[in-house]
PDB file of N, CA and C in Angstrom:
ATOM      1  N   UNK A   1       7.390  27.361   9.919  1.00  0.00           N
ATOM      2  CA  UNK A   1       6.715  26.082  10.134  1.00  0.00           C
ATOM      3  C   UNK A   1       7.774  25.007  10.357  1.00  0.00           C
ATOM      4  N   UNK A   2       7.583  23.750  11.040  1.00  0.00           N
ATOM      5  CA  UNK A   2       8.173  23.075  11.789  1.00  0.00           C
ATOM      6  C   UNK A   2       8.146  21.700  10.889  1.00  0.00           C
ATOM      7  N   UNK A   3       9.522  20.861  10.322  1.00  0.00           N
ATOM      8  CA  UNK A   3       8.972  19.808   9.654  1.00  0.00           C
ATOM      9  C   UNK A   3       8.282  18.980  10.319  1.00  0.00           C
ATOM     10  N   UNK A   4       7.326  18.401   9.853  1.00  0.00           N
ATOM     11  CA  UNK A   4       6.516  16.940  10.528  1.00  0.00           C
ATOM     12  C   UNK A   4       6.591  15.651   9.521  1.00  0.00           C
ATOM     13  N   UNK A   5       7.061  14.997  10.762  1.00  0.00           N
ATOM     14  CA  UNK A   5       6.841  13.281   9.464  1.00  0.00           C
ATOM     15  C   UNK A   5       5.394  12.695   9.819  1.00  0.00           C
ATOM     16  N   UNK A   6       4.858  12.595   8.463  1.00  0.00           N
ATOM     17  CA  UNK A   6       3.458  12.319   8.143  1.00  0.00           C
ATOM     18  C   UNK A   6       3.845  10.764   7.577  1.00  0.00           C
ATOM     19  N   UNK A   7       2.336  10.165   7.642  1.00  0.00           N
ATOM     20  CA  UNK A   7       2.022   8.738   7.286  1.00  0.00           C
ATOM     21  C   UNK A   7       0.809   9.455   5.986  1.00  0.00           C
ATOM     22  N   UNK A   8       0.766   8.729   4.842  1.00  0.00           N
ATOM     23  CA  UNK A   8       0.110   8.852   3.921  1.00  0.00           C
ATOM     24  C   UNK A   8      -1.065   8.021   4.574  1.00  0.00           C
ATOM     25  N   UNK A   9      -2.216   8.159   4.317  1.00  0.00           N
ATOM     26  CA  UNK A   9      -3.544   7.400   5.002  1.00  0.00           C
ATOM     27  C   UNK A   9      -4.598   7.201   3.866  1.00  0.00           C
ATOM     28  N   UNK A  10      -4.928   6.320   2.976  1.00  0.00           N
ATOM     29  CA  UNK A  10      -5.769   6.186   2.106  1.00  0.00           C
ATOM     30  C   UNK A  10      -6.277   4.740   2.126  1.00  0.00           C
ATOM     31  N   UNK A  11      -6.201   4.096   0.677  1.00  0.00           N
ATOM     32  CA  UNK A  11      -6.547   3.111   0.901  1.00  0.00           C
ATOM     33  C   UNK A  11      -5.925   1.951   1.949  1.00  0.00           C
ATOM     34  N   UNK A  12      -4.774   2.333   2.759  1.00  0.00           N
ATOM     35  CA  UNK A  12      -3.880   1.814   3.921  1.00  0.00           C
ATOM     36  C   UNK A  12      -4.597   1.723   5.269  1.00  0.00           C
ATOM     37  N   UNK A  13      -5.695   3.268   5.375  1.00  0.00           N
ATOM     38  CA  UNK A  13      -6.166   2.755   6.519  1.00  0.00           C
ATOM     39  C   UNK A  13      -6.975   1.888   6.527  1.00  0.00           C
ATOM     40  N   UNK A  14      -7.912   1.242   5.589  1.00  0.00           N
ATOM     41  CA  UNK A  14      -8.500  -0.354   5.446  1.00  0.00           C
ATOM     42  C   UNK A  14      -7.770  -1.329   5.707  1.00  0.00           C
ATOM     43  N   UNK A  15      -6.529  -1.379   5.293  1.00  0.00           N
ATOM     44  CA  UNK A  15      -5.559  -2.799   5.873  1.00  0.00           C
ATOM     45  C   UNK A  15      -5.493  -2.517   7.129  1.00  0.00           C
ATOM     46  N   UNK A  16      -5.567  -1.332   7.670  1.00  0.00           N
ATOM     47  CA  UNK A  16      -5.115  -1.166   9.191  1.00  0.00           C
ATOM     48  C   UNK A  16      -6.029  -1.919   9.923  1.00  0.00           C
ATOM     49  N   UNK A  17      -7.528  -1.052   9.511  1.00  0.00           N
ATOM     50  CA  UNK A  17      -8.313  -1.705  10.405  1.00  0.00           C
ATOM     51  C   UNK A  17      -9.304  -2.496  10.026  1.00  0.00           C
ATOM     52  N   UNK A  18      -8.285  -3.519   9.000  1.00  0.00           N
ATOM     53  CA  UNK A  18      -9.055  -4.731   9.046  1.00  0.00           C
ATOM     54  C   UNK A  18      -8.593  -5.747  10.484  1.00  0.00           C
ATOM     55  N   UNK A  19      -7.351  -5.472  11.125  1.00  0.00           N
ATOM     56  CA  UNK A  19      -7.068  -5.773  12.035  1.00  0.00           C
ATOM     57  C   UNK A  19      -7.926  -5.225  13.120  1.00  0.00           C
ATOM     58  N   UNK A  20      -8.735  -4.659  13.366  1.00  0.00           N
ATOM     59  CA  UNK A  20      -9.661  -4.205  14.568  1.00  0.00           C
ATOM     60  C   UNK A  20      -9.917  -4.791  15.217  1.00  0.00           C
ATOM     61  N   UNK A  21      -9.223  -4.307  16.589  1.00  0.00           N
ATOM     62  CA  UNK A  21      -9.532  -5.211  17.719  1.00  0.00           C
ATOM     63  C   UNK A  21     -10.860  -4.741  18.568  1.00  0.00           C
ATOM     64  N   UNK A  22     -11.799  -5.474  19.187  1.00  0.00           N
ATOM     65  CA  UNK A  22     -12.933  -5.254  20.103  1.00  0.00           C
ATOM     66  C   UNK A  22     -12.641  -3.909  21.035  1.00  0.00           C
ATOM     67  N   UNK A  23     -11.783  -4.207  21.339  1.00  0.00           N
ATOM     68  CA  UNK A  23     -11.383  -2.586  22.176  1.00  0.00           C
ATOM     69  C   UNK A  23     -11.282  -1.076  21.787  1.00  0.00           C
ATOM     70  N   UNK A  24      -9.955  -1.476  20.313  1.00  0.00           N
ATOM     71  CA  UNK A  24     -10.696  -0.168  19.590  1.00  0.00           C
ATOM     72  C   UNK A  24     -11.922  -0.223  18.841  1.00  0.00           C
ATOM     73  N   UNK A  25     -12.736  -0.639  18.463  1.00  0.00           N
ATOM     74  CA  UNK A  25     -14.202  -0.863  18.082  1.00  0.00           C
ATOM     75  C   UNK A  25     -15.126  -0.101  19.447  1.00  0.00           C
ATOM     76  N   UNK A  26     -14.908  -0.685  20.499  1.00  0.00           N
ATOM     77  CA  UNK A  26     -15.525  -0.129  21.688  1.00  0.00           C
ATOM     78  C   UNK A  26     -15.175   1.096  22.090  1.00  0.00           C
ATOM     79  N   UNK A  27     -13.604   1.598  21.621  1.00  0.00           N
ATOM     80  CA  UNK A  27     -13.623   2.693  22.209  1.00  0.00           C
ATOM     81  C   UNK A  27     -13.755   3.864  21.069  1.00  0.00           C
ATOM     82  N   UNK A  28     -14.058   3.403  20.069  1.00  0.00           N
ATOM     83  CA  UNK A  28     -15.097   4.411  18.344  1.00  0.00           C
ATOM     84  C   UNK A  28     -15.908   4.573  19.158  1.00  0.00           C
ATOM     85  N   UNK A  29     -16.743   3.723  19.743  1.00  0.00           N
ATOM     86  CA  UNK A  29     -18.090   3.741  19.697  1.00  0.00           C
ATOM     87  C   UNK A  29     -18.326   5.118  21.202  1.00  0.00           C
ATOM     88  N   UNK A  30     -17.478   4.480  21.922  1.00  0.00           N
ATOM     89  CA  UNK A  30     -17.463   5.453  23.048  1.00  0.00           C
ATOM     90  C   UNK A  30     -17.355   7.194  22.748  1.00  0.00           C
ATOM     91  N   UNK A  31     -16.501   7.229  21.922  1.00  0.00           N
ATOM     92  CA  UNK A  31     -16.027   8.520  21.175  1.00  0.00           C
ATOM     93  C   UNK A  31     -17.487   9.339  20.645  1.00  0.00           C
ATOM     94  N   UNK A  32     -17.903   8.552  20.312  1.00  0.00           N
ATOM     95  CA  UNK A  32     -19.175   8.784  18.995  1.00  0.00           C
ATOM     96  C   UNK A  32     -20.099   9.213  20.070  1.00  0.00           C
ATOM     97  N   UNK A  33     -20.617   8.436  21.549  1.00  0.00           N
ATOM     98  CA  UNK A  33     -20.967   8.366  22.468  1.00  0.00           C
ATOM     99  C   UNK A  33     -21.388   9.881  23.053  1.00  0.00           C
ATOM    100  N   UNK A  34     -19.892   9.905  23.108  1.00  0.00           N
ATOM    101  CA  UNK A  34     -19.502  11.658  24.253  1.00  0.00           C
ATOM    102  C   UNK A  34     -19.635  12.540  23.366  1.00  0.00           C
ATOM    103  N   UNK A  35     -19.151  12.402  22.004  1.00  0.00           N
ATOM    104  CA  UNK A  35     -19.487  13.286  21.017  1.00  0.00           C
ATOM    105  C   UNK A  35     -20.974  13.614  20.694  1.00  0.00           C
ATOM    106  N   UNK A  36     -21.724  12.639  20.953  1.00  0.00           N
ATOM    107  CA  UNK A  36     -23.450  13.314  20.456  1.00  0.00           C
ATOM    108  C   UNK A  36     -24.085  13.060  21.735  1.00  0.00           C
ATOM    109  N   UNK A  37     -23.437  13.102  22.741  1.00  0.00           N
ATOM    110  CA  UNK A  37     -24.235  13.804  24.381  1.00  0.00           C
ATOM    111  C   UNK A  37     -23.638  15.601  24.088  1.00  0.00           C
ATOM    112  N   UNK A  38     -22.503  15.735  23.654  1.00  0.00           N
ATOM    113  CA  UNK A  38     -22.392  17.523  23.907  1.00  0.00           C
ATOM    114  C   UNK A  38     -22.877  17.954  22.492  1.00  0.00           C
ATOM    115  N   UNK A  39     -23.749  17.551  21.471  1.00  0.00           N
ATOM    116  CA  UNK A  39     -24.222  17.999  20.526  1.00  0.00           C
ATOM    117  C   UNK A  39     -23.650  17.715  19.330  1.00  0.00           C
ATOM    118  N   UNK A  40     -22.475  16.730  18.682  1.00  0.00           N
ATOM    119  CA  UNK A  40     -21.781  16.547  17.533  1.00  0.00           C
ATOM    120  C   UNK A  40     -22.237  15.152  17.376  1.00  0.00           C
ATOM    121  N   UNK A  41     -22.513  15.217  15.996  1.00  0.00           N
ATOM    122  CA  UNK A  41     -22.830  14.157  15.081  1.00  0.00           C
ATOM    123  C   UNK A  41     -21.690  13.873  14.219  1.00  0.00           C
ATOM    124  N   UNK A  42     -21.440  12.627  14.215  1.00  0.00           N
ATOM    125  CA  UNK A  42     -20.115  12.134  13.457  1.00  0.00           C
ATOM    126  C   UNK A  42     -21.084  11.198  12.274  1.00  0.00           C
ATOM    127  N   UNK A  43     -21.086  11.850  11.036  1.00  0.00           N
ATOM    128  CA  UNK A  43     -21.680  11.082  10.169  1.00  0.00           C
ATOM    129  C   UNK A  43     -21.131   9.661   9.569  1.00  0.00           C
ATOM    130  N   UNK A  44     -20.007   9.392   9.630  1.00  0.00           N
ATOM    131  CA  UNK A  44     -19.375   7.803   9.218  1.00  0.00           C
ATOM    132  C   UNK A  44     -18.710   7.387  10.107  1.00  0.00           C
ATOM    133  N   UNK A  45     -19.325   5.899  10.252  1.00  0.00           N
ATOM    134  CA  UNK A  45     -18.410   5.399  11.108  1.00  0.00           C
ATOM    135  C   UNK A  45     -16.956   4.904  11.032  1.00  0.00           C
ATOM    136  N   UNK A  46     -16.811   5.130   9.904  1.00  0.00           N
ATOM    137  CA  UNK A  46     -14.847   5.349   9.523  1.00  0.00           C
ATOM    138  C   UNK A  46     -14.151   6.438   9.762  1.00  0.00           C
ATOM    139  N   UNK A  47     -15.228   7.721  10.069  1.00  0.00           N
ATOM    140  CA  UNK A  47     -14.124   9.037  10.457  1.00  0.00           C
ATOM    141  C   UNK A  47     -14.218   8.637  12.041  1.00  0.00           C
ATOM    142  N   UNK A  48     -14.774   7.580  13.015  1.00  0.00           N
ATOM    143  CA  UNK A  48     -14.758   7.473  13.856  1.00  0.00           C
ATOM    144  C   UNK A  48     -13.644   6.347  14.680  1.00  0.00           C
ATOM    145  N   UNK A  49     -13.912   5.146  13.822  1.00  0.00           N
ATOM    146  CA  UNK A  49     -12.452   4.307  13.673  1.00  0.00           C
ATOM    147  C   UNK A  49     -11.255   5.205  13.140  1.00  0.00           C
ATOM    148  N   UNK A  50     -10.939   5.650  12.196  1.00  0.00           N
ATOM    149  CA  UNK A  50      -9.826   6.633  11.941  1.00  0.00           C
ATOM    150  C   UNK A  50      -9.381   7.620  13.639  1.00  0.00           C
ATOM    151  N   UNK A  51     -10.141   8.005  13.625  1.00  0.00           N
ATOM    152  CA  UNK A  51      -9.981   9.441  15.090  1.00  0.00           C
ATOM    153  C   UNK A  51      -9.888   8.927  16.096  1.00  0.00           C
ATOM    154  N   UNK A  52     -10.621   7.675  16.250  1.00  0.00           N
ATOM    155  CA  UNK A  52     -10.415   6.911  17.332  1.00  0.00           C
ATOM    156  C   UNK A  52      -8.411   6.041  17.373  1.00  0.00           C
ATOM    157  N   UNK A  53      -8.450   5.380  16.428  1.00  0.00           N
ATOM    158  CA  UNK A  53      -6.962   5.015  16.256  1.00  0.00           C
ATOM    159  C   UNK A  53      -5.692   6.256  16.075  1.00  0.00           C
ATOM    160  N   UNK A  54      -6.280   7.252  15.965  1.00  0.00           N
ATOM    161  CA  UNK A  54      -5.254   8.008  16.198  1.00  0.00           C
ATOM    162  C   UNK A  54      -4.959   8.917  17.233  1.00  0.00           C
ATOM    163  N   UNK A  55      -6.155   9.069  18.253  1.00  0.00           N
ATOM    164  CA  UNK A  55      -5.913   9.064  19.267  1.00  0.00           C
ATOM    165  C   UNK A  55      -5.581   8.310  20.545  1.00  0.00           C
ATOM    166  N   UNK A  56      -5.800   7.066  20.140  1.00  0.00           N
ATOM    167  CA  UNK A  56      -4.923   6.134  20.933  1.00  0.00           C
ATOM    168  C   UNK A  56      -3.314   5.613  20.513  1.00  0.00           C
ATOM    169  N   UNK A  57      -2.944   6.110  19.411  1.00  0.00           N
ATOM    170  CA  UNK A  57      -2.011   5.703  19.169  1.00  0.00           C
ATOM    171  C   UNK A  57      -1.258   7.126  19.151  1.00  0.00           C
ATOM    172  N   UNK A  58      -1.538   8.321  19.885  1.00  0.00           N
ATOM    173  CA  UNK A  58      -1.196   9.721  19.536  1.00  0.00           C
ATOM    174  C   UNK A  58      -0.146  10.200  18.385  1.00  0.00           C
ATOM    175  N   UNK A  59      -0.870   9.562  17.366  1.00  0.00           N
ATOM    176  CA  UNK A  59      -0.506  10.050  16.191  1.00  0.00           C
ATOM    177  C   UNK A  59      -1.265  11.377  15.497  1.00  0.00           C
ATOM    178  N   UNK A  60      -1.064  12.374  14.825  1.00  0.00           N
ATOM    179  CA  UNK A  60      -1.628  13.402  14.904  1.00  0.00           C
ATOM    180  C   UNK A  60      -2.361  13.167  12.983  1.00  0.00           C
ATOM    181  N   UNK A  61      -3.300  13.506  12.742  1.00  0.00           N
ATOM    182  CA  UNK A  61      -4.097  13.309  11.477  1.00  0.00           C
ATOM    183  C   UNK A  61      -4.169  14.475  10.634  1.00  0.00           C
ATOM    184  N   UNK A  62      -3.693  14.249   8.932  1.00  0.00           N
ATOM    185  CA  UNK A  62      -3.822  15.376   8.207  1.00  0.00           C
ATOM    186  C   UNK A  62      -5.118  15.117   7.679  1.00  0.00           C
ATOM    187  N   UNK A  63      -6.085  16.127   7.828  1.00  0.00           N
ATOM    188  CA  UNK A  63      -6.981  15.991   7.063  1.00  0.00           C
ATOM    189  C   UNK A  63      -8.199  17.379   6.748  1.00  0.00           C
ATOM    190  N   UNK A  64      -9.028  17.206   5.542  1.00  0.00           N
ATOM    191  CA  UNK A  64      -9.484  18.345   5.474  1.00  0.00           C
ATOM    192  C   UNK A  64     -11.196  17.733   5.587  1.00  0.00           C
ATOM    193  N   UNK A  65     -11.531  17.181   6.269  1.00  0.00           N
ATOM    194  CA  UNK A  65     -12.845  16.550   6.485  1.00  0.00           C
ATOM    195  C   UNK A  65     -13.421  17.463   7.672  1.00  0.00           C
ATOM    196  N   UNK A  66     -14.457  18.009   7.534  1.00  0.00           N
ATOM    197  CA  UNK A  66     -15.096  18.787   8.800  1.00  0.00           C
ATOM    198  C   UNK A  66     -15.550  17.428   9.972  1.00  0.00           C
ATOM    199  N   UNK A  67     -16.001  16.143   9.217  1.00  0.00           N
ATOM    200  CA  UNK A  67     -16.141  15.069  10.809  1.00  0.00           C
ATOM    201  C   UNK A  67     -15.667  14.916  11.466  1.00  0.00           C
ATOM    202  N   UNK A  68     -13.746  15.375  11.383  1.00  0.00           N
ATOM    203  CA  UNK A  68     -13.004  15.043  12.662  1.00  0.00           C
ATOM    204  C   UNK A  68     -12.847  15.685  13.220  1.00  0.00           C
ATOM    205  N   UNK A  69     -13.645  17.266  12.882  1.00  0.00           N
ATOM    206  CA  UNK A  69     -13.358  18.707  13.944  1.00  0.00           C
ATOM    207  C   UNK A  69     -13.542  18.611  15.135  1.00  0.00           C
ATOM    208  N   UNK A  70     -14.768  17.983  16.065  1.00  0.00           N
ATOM    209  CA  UNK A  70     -14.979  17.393  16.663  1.00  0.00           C
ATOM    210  C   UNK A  70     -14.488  16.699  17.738  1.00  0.00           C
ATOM    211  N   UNK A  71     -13.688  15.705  17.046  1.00  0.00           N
ATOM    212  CA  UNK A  71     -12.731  14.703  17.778  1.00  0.00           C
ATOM    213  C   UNK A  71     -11.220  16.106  17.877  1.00  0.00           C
ATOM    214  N   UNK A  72     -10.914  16.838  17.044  1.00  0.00           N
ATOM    215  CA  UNK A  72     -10.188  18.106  17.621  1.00  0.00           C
ATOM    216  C   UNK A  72     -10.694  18.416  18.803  1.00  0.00           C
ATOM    217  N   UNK A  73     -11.783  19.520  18.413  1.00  0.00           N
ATOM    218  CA  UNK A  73     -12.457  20.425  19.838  1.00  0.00           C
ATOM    219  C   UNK A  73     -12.242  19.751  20.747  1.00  0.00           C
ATOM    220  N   UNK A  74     -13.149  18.628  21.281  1.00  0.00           N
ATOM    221  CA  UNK A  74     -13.876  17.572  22.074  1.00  0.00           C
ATOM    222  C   UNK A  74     -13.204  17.008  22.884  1.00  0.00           C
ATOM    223  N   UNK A  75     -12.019  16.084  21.904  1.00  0.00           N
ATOM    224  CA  UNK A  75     -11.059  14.403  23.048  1.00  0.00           C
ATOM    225  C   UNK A  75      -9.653  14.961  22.430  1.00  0.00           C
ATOM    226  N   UNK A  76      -9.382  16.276  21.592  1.00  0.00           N
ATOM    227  CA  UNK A  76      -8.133  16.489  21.733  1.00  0.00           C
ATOM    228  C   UNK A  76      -7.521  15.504  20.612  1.00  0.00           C
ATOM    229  N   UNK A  77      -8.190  15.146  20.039  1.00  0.00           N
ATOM    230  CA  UNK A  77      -7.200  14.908  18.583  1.00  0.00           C
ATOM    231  C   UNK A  77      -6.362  16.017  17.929  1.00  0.00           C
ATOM    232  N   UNK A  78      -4.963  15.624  17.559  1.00  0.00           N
ATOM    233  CA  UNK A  78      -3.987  16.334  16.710  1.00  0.00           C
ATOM    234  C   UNK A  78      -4.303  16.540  15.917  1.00  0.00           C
ATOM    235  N   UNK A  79      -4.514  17.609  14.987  1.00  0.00           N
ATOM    236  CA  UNK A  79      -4.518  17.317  13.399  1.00  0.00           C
ATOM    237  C   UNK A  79      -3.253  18.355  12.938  1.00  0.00           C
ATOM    238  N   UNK A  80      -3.382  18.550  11.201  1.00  0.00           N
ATOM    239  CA  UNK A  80      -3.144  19.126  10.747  1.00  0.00           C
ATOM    240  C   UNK A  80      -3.999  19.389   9.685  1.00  0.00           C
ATOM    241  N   UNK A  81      -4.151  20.784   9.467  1.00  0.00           N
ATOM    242  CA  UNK A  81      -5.308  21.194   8.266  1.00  0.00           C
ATOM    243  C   UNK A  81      -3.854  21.617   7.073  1.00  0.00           C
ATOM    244  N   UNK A  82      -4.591  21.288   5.848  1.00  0.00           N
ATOM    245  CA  UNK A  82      -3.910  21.682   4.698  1.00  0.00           C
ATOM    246  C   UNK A  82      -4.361  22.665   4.216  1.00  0.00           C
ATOM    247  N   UNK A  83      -3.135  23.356   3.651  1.00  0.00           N
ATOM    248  CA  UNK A  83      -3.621  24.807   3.478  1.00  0.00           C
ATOM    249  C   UNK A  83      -4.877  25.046   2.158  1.00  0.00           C
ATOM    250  N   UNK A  84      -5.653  25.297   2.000  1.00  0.00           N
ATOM    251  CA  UNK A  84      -6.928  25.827   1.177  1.00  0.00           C
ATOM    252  C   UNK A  84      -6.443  25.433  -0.393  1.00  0.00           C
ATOM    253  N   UNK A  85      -7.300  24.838  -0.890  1.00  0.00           N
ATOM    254  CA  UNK A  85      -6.530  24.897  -2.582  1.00  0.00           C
ATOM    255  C   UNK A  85      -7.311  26.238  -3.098  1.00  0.00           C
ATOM    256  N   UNK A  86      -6.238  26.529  -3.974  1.00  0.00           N
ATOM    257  CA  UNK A  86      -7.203  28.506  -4.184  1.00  0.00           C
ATOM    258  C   UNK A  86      -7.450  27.724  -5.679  1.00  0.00           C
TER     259      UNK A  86
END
């Protein structure tokens, strides 16, 4: 495995996007859009701001949430999955 430098994302991504600009707002919404014309439902609209800002900013996302699978399959979001807690 390959090192990766990660950004910790918690209560940080709220400061982020308290800065939200109309554009990325519009382009969540677009996401959410194309996503439930091919059959995916994105249940919060914060896993949608999140996926949305990190695919415009092609930063790649650790996370173990099944809502952003989606934004994987779909528009090609990066992720990284963490390995299983046994």
């Amino acid at each position: 495995m390959t090192e990766q430098r990660l950004g910790v994302l918690d209560a940080i991504v709220c400061e982020v996007l308290q800065d939200l600009s109309t554009e990325e707002a519009a382009a969540a919404a677009r996401n959410y859009r194309s996503l439930r014309r091919q059959g995916k439902t994105v249940r919060k609209t914060i896993d949608c701001l999140i996926a949305t800002f990190c695919l415009n900013g092609g930063h790649t996302l650790l996370h173990c949430d099944s809502d952003f699978n989606p934004f994987e399959e779909h528009l090609g979001l990066q992720v990284i999955h963490p390995p299983s807690a046994a």
